[in-house]
N, C-alpha and C. Protein backbone atom coordinates (compact mmCIF):
# COMPACT_ATOMS: atom_id res chain seq x y z
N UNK A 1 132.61 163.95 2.61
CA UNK A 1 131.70 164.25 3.69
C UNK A 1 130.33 164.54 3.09
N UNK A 2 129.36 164.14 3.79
CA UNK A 2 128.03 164.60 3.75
C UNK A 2 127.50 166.24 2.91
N UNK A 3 126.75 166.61 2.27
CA UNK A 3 126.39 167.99 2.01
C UNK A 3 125.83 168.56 2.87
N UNK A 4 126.16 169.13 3.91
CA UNK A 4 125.33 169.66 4.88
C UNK A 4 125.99 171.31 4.63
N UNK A 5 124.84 171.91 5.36
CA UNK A 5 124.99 173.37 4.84
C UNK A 5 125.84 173.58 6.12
N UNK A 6 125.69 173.30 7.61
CA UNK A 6 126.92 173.31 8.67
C UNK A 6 127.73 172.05 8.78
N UNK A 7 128.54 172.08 9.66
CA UNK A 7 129.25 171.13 10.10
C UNK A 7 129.12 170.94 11.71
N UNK A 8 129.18 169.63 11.62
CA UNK A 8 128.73 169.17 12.97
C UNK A 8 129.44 170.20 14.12
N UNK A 9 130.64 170.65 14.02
CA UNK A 9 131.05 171.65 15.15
C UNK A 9 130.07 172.77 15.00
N UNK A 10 129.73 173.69 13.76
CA UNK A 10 129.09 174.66 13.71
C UNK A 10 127.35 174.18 14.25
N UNK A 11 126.85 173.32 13.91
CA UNK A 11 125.85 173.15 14.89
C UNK A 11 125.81 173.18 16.19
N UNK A 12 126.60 172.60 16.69
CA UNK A 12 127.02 172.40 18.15
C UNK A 12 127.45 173.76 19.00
N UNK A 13 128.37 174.90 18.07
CA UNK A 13 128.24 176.39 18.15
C UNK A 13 126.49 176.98 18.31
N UNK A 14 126.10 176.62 17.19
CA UNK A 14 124.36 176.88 17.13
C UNK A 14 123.55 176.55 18.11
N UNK A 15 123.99 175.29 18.56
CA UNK A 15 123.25 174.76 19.94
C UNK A 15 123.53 175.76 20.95
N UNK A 16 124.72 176.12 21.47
CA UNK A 16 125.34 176.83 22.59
C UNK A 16 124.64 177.74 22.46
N UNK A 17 124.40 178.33 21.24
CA UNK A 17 123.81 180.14 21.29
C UNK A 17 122.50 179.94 21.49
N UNK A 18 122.02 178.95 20.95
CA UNK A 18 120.44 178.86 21.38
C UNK A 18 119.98 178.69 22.55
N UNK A 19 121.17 178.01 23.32
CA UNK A 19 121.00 177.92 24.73
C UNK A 19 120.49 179.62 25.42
N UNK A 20 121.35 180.83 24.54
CA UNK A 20 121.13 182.13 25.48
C UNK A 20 119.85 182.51 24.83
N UNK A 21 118.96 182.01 24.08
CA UNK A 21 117.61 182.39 24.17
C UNK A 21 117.06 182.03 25.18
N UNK A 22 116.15 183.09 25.24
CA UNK A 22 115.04 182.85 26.11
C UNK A 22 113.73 182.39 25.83
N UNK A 23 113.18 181.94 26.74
CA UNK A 23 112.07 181.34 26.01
C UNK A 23 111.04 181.63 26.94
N UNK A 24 109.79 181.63 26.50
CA UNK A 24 108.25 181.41 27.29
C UNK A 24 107.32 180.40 26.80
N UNK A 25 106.66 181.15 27.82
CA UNK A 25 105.18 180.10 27.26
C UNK A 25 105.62 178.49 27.70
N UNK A 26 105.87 178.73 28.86
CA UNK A 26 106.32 176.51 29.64
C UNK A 26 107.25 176.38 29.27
N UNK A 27 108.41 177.30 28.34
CA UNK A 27 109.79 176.87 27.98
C UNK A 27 109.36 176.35 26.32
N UNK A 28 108.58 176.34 26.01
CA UNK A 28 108.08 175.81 24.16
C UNK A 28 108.48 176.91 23.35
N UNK A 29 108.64 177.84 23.58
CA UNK A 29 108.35 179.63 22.47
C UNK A 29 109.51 179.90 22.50
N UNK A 30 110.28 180.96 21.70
CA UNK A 30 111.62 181.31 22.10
C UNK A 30 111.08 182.74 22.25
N UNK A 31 111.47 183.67 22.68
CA UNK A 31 111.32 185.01 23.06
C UNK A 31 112.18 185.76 22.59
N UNK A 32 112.96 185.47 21.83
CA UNK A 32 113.89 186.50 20.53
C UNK A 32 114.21 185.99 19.61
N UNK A 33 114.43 186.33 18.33
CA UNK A 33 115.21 185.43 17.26
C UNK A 33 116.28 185.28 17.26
N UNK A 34 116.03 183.50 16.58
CA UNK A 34 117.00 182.94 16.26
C UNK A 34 117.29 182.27 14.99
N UNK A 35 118.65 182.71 14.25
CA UNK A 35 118.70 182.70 13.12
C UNK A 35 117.64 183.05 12.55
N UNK A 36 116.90 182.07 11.17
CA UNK A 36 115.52 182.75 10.52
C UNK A 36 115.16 182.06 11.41
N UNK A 37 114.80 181.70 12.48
CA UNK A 37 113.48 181.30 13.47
C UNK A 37 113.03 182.93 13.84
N UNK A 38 111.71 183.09 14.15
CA UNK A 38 111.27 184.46 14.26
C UNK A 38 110.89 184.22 15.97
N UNK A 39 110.63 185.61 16.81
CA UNK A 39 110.10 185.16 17.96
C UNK A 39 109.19 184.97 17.92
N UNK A 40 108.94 183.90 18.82
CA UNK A 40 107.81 182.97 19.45
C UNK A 40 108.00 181.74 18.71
N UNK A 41 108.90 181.49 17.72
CA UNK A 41 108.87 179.85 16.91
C UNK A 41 109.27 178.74 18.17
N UNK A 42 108.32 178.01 17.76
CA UNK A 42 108.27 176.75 18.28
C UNK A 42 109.37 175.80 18.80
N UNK A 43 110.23 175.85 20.11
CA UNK A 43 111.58 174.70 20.52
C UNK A 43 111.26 173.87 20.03
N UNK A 44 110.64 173.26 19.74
CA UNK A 44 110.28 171.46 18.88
C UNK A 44 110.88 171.72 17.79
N UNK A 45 110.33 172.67 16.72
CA UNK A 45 110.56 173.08 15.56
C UNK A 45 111.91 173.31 15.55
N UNK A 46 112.20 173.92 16.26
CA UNK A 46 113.89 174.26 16.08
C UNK A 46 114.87 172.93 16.43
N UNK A 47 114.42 172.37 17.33
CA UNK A 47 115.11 171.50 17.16
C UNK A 47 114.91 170.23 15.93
N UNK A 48 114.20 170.37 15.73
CA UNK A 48 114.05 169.36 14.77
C UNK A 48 114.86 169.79 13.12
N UNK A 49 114.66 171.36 12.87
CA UNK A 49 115.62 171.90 12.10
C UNK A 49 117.05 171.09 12.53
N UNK A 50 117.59 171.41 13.76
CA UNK A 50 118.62 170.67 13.89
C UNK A 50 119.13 169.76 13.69
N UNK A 51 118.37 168.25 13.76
CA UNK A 51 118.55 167.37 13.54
C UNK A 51 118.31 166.98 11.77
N UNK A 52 117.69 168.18 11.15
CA UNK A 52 117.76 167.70 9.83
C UNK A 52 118.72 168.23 8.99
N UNK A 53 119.85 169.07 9.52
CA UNK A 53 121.02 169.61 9.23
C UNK A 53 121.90 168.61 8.80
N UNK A 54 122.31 167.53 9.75
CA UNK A 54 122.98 166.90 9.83
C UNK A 54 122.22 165.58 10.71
N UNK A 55 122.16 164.76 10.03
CA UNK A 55 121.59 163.16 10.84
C UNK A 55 122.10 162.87 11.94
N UNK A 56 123.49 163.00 12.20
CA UNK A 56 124.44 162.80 13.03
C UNK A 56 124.44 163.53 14.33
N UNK A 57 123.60 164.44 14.20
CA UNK A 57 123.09 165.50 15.03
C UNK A 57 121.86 165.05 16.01
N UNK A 58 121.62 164.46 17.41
CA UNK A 58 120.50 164.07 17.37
C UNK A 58 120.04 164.98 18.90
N UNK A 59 119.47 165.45 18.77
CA UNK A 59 119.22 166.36 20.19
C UNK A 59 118.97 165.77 21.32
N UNK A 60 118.51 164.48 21.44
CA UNK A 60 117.78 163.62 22.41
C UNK A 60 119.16 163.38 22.97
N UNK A 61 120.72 163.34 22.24
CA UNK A 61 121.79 163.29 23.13
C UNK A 61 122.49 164.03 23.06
N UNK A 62 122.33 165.72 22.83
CA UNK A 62 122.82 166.77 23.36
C UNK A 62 122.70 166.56 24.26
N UNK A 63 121.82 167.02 25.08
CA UNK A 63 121.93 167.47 26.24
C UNK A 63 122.04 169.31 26.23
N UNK A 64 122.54 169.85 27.18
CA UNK A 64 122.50 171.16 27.47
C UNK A 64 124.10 171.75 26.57
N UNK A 65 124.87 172.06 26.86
CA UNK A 65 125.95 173.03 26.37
C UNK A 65 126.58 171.64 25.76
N UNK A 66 127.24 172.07 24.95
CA UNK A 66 127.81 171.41 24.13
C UNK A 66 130.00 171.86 24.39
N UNK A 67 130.14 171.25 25.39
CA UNK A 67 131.86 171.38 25.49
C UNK A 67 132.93 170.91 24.27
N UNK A 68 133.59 171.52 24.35
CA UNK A 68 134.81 171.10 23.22
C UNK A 68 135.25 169.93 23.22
N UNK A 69 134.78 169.30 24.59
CA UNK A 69 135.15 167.47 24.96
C UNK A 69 134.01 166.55 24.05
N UNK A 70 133.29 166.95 23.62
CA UNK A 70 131.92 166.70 23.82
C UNK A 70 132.30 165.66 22.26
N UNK A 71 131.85 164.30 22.49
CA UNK A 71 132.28 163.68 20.81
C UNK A 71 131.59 163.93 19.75
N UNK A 72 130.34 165.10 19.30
CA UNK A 72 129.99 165.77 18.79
C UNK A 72 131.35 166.29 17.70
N UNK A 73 131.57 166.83 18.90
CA UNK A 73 133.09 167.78 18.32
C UNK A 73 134.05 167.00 17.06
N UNK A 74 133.81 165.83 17.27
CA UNK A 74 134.98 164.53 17.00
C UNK A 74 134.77 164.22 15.63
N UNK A 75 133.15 163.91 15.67
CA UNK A 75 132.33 163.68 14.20
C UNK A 75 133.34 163.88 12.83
N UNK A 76 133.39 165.30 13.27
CA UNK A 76 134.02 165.94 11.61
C UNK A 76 135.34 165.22 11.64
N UNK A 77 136.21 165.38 12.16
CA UNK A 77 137.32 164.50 11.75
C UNK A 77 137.20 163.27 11.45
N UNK A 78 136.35 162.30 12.42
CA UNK A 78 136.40 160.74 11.75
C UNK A 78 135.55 161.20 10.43
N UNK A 79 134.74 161.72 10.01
CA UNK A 79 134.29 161.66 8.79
C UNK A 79 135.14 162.13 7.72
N UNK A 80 136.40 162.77 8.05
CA UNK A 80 137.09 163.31 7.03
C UNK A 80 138.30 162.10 6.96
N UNK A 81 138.23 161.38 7.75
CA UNK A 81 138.94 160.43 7.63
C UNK A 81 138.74 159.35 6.86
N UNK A 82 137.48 159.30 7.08
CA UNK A 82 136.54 157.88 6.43
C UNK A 82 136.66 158.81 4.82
N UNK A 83 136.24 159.77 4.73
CA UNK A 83 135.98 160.13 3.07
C UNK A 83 137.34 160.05 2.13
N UNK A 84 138.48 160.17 3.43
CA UNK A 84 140.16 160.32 2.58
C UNK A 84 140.10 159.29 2.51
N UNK A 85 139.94 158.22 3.05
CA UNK A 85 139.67 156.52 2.61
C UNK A 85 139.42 155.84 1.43
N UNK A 86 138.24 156.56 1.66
CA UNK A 86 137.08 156.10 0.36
C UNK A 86 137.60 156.74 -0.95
N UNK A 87 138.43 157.65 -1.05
CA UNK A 87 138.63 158.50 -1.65
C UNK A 87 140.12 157.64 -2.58
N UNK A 88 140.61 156.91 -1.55
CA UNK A 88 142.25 156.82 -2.02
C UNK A 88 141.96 155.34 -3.03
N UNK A 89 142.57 155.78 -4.21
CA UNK A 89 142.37 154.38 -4.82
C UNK A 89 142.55 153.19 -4.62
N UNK A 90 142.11 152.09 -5.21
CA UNK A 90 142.86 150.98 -4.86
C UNK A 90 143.79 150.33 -6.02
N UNK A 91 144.38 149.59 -5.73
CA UNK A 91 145.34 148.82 -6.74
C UNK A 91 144.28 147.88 -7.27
């Protein structure tokens, strides 16, 4: 698998919680911290952190909450599948 410091489920956890920030200023600012984001950092900014976590990650198709259905969720297994693959020798 990829070196990513989360895994695509734990982002998708990250997404959900960011959802219970609040935000101002037109919905752009966040109004408490999150993770090292400090208040008032920039929603663009944060999301874009997101998407550089993991490539596979792309916010434009989140959407809002992130459900356990959600093929987000799915990612990590086909990738652990594909790497036991790649992994198994050949003759």
């Amino acid at each position: 698998m990829g070196n990513f410091l989360y895994s695509i489920n734990e982002l998708c956890d990250l997404w959900n919680k960011l959802g219970d920030i609040p935000v101002c200023e037109n919905g752009m600012k966040i109004d408490e911290p999150f993770l090292h984001f400090e208040k008032g950092s920039d929603v663009l900014e944060i999301w874009h952190w997101f998407e550089k976590q993991d490539h596979r990650f792309i916010v434009g198709d989140v959407g809002g909450m992130i459900g356990q259905d959600h093929p987000y969720r799915k990612m990590d297994e086909k990738q652990k599948n594909v790497d036991k693959y790649e992994q198994t020798p050949s003759l």
